[in-house]
N, C-alpha and C. Protein backbone atom coordinates (compact mmCIF):
# COMPACT_ATOMS: atom_id res chain seq x y z
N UNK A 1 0.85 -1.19 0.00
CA UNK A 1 0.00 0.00 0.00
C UNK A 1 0.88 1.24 0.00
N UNK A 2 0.25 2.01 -0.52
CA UNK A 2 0.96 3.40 -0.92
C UNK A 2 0.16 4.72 -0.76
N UNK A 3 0.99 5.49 0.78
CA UNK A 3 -0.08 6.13 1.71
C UNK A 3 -0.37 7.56 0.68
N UNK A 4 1.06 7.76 -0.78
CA UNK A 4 0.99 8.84 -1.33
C UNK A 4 -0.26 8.81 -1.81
N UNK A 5 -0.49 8.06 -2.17
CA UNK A 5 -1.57 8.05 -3.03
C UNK A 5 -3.33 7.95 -2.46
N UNK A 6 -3.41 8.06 -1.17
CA UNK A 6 -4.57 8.56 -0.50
C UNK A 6 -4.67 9.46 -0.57
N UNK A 7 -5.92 9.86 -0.33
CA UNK A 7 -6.28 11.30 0.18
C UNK A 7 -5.46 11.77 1.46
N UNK A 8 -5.10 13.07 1.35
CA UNK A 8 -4.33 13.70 2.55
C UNK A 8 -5.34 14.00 3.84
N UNK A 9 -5.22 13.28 5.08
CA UNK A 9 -6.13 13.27 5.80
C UNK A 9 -6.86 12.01 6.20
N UNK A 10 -7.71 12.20 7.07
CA UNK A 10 -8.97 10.66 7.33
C UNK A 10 -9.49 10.14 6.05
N UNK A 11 -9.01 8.71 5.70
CA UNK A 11 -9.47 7.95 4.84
C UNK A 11 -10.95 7.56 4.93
N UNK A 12 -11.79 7.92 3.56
CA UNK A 12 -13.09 6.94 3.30
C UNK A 12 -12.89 5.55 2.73
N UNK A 13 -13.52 4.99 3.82
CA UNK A 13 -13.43 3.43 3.74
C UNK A 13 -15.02 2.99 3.32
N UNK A 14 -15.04 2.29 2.26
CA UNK A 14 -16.29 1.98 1.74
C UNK A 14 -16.41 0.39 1.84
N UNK A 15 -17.35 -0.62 2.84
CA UNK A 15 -17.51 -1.85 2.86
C UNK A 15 -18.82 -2.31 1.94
N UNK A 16 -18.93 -3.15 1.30
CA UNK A 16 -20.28 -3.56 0.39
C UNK A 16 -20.42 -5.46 0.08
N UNK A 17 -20.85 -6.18 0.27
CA UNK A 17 -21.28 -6.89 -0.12
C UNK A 17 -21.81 -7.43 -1.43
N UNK A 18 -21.36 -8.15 -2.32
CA UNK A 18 -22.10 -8.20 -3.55
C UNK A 18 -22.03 -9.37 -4.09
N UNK A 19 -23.27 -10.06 -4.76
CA UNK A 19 -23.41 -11.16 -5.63
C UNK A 19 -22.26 -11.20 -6.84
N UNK A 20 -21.74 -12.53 -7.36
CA UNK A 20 -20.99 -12.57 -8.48
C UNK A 20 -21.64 -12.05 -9.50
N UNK A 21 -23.04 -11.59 -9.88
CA UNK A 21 -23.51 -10.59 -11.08
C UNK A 21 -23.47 -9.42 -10.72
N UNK A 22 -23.28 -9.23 -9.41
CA UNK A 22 -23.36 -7.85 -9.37
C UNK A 22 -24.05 -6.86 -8.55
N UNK A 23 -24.64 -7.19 -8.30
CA UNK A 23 -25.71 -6.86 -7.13
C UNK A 23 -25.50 -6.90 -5.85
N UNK A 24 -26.44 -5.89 -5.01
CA UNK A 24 -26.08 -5.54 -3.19
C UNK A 24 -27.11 -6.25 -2.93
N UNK A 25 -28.11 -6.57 -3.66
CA UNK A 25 -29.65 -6.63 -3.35
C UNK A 25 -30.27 -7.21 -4.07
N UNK A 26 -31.13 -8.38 -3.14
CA UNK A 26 -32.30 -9.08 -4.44
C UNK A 26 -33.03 -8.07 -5.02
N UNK A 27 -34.00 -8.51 -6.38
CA UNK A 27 -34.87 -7.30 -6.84
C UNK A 27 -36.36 -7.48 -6.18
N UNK A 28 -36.82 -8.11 -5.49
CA UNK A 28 -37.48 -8.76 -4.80
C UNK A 28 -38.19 -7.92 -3.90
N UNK A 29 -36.99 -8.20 -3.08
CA UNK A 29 -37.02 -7.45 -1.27
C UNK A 29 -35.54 -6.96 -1.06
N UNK A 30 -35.30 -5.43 -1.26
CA UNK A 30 -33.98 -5.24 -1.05
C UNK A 30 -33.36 -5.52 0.06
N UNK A 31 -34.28 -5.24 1.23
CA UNK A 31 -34.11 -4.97 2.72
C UNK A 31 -33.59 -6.64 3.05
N UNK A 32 -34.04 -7.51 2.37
CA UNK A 32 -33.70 -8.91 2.84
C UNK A 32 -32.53 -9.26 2.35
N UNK A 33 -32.04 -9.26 2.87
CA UNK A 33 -30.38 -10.15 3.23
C UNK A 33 -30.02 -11.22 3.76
N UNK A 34 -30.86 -12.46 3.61
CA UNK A 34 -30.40 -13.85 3.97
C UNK A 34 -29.80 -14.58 2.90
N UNK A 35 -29.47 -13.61 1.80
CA UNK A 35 -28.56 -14.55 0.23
C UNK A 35 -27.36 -14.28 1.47
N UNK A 36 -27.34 -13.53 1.99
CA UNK A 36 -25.55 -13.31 2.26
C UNK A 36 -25.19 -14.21 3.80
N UNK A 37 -26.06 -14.56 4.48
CA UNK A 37 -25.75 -15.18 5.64
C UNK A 37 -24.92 -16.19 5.30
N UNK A 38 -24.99 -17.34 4.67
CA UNK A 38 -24.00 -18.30 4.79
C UNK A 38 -22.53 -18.10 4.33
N UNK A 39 -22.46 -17.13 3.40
CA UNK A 39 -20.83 -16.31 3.37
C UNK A 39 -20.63 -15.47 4.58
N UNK A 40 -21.27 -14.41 4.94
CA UNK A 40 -20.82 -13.82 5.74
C UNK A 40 -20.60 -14.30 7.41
N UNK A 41 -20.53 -15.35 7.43
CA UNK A 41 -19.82 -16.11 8.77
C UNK A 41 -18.74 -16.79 8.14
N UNK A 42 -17.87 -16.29 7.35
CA UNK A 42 -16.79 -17.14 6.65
C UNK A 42 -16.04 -16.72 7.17
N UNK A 43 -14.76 -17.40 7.32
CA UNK A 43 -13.44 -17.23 7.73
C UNK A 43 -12.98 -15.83 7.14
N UNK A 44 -12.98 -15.46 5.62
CA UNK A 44 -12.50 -14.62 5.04
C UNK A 44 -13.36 -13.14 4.94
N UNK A 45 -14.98 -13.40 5.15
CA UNK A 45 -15.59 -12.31 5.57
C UNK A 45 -15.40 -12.11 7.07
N UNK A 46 -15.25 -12.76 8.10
CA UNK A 46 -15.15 -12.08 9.06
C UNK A 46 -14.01 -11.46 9.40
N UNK A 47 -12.67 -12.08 8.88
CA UNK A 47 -11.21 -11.55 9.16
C UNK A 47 -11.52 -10.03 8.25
N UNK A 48 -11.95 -10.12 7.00
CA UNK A 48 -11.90 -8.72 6.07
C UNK A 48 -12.33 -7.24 6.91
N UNK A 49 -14.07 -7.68 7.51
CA UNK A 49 -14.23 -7.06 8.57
C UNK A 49 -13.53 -6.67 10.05
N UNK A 50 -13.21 -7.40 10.41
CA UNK A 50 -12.41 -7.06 11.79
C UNK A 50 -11.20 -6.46 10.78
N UNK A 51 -10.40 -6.34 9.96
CA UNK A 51 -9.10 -5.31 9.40
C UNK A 51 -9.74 -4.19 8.91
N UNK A 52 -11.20 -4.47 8.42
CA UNK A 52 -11.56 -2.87 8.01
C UNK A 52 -11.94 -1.36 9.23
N UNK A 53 -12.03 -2.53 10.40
CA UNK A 53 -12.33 -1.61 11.65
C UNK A 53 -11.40 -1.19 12.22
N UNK A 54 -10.28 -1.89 12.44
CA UNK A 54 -9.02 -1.86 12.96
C UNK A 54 -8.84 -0.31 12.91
N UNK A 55 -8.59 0.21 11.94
CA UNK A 55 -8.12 2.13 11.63
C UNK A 55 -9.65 2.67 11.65
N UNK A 56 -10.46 2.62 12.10
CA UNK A 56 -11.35 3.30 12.19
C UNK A 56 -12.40 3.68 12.91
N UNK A 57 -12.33 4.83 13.07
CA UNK A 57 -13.00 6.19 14.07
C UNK A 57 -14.44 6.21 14.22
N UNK A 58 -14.92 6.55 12.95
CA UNK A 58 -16.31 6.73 12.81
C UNK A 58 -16.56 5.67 11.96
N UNK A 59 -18.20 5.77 12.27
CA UNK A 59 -19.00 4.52 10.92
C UNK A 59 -20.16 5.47 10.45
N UNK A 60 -20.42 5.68 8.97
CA UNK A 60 -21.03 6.49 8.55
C UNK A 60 -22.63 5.47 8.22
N UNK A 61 -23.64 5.70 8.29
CA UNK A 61 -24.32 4.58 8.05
C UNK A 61 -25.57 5.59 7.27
N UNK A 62 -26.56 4.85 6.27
CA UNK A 62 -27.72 5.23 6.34
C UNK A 62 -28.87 5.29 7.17
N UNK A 63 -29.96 6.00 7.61
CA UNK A 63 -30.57 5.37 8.42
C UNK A 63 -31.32 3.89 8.46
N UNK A 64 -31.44 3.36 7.18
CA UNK A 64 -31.56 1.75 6.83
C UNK A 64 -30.88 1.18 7.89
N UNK A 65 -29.75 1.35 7.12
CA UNK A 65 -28.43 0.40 7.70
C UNK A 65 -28.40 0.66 9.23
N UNK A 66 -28.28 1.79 9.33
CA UNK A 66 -28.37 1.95 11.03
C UNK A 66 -29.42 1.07 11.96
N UNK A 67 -30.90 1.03 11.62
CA UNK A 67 -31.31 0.65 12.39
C UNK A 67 -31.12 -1.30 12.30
N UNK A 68 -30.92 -1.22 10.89
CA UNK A 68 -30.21 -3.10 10.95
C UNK A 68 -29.09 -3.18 11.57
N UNK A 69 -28.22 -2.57 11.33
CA UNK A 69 -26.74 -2.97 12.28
C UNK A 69 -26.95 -2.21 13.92
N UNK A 70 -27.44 -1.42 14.46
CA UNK A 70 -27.70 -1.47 15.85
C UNK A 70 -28.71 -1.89 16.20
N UNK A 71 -29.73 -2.45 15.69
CA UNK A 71 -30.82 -3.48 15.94
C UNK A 71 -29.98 -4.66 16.67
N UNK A 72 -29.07 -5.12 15.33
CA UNK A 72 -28.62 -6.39 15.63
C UNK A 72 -27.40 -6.91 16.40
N UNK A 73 -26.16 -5.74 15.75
CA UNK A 73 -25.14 -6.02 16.59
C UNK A 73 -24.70 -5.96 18.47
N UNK A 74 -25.28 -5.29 18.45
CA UNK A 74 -25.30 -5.04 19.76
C UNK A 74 -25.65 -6.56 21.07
N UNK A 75 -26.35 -6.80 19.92
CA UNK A 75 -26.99 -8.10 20.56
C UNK A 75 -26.17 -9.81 20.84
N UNK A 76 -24.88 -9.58 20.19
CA UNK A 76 -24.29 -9.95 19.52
C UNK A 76 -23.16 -10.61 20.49
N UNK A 77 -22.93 -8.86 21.54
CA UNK A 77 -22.11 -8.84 22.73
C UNK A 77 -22.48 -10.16 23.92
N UNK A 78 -21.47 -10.67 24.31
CA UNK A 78 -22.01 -11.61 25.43
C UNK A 78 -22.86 -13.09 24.92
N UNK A 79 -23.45 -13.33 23.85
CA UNK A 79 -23.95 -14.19 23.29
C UNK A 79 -22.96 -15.33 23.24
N UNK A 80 -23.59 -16.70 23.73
CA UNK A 80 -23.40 -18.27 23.80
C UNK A 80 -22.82 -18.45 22.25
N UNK A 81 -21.63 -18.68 22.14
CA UNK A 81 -21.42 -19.21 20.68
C UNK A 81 -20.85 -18.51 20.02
N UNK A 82 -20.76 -16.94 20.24
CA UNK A 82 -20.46 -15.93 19.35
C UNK A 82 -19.05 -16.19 18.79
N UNK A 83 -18.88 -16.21 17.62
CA UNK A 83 -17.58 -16.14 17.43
C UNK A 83 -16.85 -14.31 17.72
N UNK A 84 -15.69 -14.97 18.75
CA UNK A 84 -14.73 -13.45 18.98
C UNK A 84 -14.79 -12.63 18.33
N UNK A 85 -14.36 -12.63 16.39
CA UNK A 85 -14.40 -11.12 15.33
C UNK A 85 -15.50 -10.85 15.74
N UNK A 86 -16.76 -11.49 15.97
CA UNK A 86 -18.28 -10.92 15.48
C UNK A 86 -18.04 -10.10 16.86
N UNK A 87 -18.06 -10.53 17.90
CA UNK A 87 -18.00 -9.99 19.00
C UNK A 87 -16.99 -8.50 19.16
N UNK A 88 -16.50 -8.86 18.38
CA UNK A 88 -15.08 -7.68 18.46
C UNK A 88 -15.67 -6.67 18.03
N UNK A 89 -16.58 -6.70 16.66
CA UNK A 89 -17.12 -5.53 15.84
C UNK A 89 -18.21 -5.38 16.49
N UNK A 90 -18.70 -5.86 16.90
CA UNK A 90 -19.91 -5.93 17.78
C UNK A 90 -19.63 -4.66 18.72
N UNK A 91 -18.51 -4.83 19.39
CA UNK A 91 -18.45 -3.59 20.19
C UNK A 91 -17.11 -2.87 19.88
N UNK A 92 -16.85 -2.69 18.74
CA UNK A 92 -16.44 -1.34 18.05
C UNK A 92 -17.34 -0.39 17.85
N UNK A 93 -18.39 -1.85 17.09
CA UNK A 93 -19.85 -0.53 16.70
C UNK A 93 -20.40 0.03 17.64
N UNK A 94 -20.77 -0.53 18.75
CA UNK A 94 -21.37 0.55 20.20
C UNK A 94 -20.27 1.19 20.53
N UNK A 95 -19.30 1.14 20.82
CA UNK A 95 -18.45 2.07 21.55
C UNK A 95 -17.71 3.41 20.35
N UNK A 96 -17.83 2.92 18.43
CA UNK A 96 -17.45 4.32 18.09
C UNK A 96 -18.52 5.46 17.57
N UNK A 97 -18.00 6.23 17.10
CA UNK A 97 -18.60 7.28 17.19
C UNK A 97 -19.58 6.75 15.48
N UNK A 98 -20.63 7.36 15.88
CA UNK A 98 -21.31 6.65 14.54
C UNK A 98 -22.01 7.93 13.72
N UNK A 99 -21.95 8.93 12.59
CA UNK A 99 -22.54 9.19 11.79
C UNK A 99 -23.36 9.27 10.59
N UNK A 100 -25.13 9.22 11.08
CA UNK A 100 -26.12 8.38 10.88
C UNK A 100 -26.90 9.46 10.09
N UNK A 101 -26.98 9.28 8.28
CA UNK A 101 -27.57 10.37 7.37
C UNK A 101 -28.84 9.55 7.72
N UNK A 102 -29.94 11.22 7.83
CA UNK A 102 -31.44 10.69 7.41
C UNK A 102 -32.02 12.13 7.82
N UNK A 103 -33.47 12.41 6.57
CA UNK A 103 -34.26 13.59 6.64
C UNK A 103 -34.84 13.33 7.73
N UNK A 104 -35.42 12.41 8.46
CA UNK A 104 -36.54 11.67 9.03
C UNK A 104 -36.41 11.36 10.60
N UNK A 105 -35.30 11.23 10.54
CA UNK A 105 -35.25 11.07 12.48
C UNK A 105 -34.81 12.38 12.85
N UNK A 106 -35.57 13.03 14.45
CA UNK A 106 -35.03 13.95 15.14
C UNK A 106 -33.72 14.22 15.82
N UNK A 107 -33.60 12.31 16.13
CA UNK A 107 -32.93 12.43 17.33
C UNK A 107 -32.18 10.98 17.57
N UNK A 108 -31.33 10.42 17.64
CA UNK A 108 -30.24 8.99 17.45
C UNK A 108 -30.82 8.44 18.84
N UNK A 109 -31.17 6.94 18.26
CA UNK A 109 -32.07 6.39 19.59
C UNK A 109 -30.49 5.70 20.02
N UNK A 110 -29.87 6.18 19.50
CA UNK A 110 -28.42 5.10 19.97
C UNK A 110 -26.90 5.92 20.63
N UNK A 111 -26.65 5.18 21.43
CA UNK A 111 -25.34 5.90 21.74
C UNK A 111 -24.30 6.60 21.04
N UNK A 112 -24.01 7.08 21.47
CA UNK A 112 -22.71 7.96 20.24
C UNK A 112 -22.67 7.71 18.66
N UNK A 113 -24.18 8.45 18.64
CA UNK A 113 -24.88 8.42 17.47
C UNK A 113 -25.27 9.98 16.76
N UNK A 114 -24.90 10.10 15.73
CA UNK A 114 -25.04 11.85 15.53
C UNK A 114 -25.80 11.88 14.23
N UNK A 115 -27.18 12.41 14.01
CA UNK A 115 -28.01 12.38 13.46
C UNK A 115 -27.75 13.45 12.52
N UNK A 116 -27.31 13.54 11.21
CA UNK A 116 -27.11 14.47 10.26
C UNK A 116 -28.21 14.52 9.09
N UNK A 117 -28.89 15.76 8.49
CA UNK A 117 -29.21 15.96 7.53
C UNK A 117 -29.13 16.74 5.92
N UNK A 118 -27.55 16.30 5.72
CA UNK A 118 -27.23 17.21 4.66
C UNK A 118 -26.64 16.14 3.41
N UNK A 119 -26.24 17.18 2.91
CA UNK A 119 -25.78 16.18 1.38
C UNK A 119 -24.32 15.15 1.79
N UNK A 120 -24.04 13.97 1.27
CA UNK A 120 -23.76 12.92 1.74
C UNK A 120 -21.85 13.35 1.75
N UNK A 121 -21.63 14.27 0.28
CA UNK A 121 -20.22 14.39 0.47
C UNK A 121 -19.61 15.97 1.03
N UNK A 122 -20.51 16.53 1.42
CA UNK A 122 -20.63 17.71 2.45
C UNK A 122 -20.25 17.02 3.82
N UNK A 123 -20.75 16.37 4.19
CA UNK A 123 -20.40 15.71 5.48
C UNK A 123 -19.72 14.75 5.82
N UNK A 124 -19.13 13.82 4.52
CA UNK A 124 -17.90 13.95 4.76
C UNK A 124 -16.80 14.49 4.71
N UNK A 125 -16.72 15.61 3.78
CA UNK A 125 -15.84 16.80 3.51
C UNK A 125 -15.78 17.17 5.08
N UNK A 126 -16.71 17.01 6.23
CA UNK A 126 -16.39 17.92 7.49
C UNK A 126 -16.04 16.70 8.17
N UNK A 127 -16.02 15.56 7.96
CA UNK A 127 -15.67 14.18 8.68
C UNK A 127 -13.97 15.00 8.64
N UNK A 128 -13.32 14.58 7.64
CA UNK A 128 -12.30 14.86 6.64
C UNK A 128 -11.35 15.76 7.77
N UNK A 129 -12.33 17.31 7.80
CA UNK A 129 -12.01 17.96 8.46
C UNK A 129 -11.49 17.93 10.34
N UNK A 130 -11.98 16.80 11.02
CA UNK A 130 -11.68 16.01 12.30
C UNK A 130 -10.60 15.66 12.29
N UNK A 131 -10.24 15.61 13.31
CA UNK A 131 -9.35 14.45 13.79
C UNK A 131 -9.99 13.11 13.72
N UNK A 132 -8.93 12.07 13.42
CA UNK A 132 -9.27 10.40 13.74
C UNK A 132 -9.12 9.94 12.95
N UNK A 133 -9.13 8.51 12.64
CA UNK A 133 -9.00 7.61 11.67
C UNK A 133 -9.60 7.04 10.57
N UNK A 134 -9.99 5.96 10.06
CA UNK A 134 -10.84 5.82 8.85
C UNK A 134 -12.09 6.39 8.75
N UNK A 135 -12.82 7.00 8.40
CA UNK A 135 -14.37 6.77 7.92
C UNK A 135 -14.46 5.89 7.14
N UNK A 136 -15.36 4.74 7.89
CA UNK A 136 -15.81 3.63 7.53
C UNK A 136 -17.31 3.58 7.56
N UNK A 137 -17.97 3.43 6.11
CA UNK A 137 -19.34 3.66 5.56
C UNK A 137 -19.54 1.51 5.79
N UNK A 138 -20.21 1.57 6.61
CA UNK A 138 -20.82 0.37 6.54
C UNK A 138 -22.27 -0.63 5.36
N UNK A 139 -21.53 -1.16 4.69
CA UNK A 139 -22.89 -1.34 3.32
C UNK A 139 -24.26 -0.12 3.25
N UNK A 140 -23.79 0.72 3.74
CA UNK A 140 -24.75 1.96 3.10
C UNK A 140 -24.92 2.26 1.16
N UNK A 141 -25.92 1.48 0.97
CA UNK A 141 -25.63 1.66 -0.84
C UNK A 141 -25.65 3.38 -1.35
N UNK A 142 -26.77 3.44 -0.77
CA UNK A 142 -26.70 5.07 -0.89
C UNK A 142 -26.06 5.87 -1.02
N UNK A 143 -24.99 6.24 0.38
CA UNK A 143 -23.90 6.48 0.75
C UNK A 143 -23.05 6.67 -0.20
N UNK A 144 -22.68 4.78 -0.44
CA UNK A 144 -21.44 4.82 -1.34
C UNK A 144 -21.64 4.91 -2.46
N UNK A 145 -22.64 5.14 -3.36
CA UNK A 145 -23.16 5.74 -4.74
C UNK A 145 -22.57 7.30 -4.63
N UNK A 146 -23.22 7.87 -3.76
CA UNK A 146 -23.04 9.14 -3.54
C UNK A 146 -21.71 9.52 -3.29
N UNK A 147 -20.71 9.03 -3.07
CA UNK A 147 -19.11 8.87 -2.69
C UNK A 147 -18.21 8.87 -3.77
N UNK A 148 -19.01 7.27 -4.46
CA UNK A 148 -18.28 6.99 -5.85
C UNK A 148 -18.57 8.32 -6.76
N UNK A 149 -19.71 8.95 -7.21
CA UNK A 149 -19.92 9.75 -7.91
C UNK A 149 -19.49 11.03 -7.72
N UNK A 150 -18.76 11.32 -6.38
CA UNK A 150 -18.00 12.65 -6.27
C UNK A 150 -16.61 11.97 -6.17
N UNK A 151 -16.19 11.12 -6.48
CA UNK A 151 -14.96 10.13 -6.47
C UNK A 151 -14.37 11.03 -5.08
N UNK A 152 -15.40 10.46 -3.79
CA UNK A 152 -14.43 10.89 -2.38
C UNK A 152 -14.21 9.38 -1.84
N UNK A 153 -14.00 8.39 -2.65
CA UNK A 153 -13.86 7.18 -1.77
C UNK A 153 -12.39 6.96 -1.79
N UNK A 154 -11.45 6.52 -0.64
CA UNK A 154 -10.25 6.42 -1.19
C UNK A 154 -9.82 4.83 -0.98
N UNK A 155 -10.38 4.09 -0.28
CA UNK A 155 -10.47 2.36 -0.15
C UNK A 155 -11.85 1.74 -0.59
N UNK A 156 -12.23 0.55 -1.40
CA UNK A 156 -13.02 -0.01 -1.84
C UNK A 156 -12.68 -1.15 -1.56
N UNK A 157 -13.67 -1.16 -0.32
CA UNK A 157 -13.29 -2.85 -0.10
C UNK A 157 -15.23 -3.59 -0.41
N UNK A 158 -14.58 -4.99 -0.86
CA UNK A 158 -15.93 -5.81 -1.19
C UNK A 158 -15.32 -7.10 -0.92
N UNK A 159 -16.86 -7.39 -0.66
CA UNK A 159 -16.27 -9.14 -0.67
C UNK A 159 -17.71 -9.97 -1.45
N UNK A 160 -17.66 -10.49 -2.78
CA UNK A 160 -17.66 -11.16 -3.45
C UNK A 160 -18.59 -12.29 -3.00
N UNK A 161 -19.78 -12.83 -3.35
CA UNK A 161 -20.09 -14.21 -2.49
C UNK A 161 -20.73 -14.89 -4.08
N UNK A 162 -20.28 -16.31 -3.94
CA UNK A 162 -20.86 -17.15 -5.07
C UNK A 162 -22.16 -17.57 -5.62
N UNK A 163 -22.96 -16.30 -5.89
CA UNK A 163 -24.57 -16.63 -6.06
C UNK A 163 -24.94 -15.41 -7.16
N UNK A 164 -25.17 -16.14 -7.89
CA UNK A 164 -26.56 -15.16 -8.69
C UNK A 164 -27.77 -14.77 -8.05
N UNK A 165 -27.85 -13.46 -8.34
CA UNK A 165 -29.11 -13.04 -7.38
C UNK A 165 -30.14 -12.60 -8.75
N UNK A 166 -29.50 -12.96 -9.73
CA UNK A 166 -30.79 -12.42 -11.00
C UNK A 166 -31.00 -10.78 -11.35
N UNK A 167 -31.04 -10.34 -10.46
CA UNK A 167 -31.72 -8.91 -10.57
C UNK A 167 -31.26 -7.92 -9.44
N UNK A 168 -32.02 -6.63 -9.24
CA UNK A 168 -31.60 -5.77 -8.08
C UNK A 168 -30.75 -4.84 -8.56
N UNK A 169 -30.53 -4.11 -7.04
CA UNK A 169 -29.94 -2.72 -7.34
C UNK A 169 -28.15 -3.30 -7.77
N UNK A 170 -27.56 -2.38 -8.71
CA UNK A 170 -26.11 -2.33 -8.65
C UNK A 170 -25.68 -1.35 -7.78
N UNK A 171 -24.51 -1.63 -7.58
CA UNK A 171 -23.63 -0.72 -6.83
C UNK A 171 -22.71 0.34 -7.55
N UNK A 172 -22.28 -0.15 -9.09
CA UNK A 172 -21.33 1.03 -10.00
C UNK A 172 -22.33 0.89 -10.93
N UNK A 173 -22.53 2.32 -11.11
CA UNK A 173 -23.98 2.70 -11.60
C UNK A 173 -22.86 3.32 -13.42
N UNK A 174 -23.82 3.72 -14.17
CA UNK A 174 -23.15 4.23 -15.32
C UNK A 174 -22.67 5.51 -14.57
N UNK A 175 -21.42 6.26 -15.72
CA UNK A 175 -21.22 7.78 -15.39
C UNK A 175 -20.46 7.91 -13.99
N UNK A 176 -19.73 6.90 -13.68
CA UNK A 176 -19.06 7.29 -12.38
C UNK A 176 -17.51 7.66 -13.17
N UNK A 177 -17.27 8.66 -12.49
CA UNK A 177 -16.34 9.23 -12.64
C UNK A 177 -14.72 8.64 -13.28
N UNK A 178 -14.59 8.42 -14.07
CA UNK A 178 -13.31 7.57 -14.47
C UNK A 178 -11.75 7.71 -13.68
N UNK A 179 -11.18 6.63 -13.34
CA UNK A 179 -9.98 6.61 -12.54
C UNK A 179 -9.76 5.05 -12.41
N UNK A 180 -8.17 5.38 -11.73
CA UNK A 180 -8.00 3.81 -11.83
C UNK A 180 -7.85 3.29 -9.66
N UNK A 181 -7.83 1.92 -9.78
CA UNK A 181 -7.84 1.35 -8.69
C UNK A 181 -6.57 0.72 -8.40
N UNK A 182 -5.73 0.35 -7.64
CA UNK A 182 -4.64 -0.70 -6.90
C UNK A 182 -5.17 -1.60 -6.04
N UNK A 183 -5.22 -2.61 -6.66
CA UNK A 183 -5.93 -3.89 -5.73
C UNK A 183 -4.39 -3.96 -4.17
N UNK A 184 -4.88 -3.86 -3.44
CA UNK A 184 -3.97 -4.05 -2.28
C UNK A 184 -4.34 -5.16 -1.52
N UNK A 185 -5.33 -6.12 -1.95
CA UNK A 185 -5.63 -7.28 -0.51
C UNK A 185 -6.48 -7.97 -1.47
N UNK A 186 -6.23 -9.20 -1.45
CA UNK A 186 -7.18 -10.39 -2.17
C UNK A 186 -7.08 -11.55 -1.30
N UNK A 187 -8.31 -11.87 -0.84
CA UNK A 187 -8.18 -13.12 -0.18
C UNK A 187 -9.62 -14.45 -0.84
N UNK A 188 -9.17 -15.25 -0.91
CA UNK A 188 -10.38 -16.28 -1.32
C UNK A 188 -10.18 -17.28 -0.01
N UNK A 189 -11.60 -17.53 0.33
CA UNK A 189 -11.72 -19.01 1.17
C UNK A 189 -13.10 -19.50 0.57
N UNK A 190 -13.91 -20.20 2.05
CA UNK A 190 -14.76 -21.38 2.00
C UNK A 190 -15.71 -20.73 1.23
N UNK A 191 -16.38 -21.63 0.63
CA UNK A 191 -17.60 -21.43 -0.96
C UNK A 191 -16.89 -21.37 -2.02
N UNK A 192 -15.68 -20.34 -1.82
CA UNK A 192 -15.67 -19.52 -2.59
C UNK A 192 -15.66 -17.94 -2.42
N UNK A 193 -15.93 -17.15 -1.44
CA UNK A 193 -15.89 -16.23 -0.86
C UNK A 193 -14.46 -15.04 -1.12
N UNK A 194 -14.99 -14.19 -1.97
CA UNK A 194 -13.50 -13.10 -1.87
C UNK A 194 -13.99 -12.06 -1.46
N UNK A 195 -12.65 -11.66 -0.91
CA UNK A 195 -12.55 -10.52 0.31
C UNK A 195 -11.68 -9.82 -0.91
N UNK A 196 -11.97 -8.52 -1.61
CA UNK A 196 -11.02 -7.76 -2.36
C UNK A 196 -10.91 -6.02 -1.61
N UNK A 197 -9.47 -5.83 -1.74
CA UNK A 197 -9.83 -4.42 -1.20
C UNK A 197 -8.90 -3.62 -2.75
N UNK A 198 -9.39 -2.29 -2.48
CA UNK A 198 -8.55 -1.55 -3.39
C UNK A 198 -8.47 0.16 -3.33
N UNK A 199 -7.19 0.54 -3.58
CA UNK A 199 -7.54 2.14 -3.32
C UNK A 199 -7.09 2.57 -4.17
N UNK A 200 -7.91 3.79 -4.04
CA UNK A 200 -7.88 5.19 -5.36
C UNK A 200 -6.98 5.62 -5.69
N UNK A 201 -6.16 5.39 -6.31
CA UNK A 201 -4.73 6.32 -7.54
C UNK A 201 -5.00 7.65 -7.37
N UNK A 202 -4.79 8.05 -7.08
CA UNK A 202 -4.38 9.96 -7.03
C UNK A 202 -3.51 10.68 -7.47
């Protein structure tokens, strides 16, 4: 890895999930995410996760995503069986600081939770501006549409799972901004499962 070539400052870290066609999301029921359960307890998705948290400060989330990942993780803590990573991120996510886009809520039903309503790369432009370590956008599709298309992402990490999902939303939409990538991390395990990361040439 080659730090010249980041952005100067707190790195955007973008995590996403996606079918081998392509897709974040059945066309179905987006909100449902049980294609991804049997990869995402993999050896290679959970190690990818626990290194993407490692450097990082904040978690930027949609309010979607927010109320699925503090719905659930939290729950996660102290649980019979848990495997340690899950547990580990489990309480990264309660204990960091979390910045949560949405028109619609007043007020963060969650701990060190900061309820923002402005345009997506405005606020990270003031992330940017902080002190601390990665901004890490947790599968927020939204988000990272909105990121890719002002090309403020400077790590793209995904991990790959072996299923056709047929249909659904994509994640690199036409008209995103042209540039190139440096694959810095490839890992394959069980199914089939890849963990790819890569950052932005500058």
């Amino acid at each position: 890895m080659t730090e010249q070539k980041l952005t100067a400052g707190r790195r955007v870290v973008t995590n996403m999930s996606l079918s081998l066609d392509g897709h974040y999301a059945a066309p179905d029921d987006p909100i449902d995410m049980s294609w991804v359960m049997p990869y995402a307890v993999t050896d290679v998705a959970r190690d990818h996760l626990a290194a993407l948290r490692e450097s990082a400060t904040t978690a930027l989330l949609g309010r979607v995503n927010a109320e699925g990942f503090l719905g659930f993780w939290p729950t996660v803590i102290g649980m019979e069986g848990a495997d340690p990573r899950d547990e580990a991120f489990a309480q990264w996510l309660v204990d960091t600081d979390k910045v949560v886009l949405s028109s619609t809520l007043g007020e963060a039903p969650w701990e060190r939770a900061t309820i923002v309503d402005k345009p997506t790369a405005e606020v990270v432009a003031d992330l940017r501006a902080t002190e601390g370590g990665d901004i890490l956008v947790l599968s927020s599709a939204s988000i990272i549409k909105a990121l890719l298309a002002a090309d403020q992402v400077d790590r793209l990490a995904l991990t790959v799972f072996p299923v056709f999902l047929g249909g659904g939303p994509r994640l690199f939409d036409d008209g995103l901004p042209a540039g190139q990538w440096e694959l810095v991390s490839q890992t394959a395990g069980e199914h089939g499962t890849l963990a790819l990361v890569y950052d932005r040439v500058r």
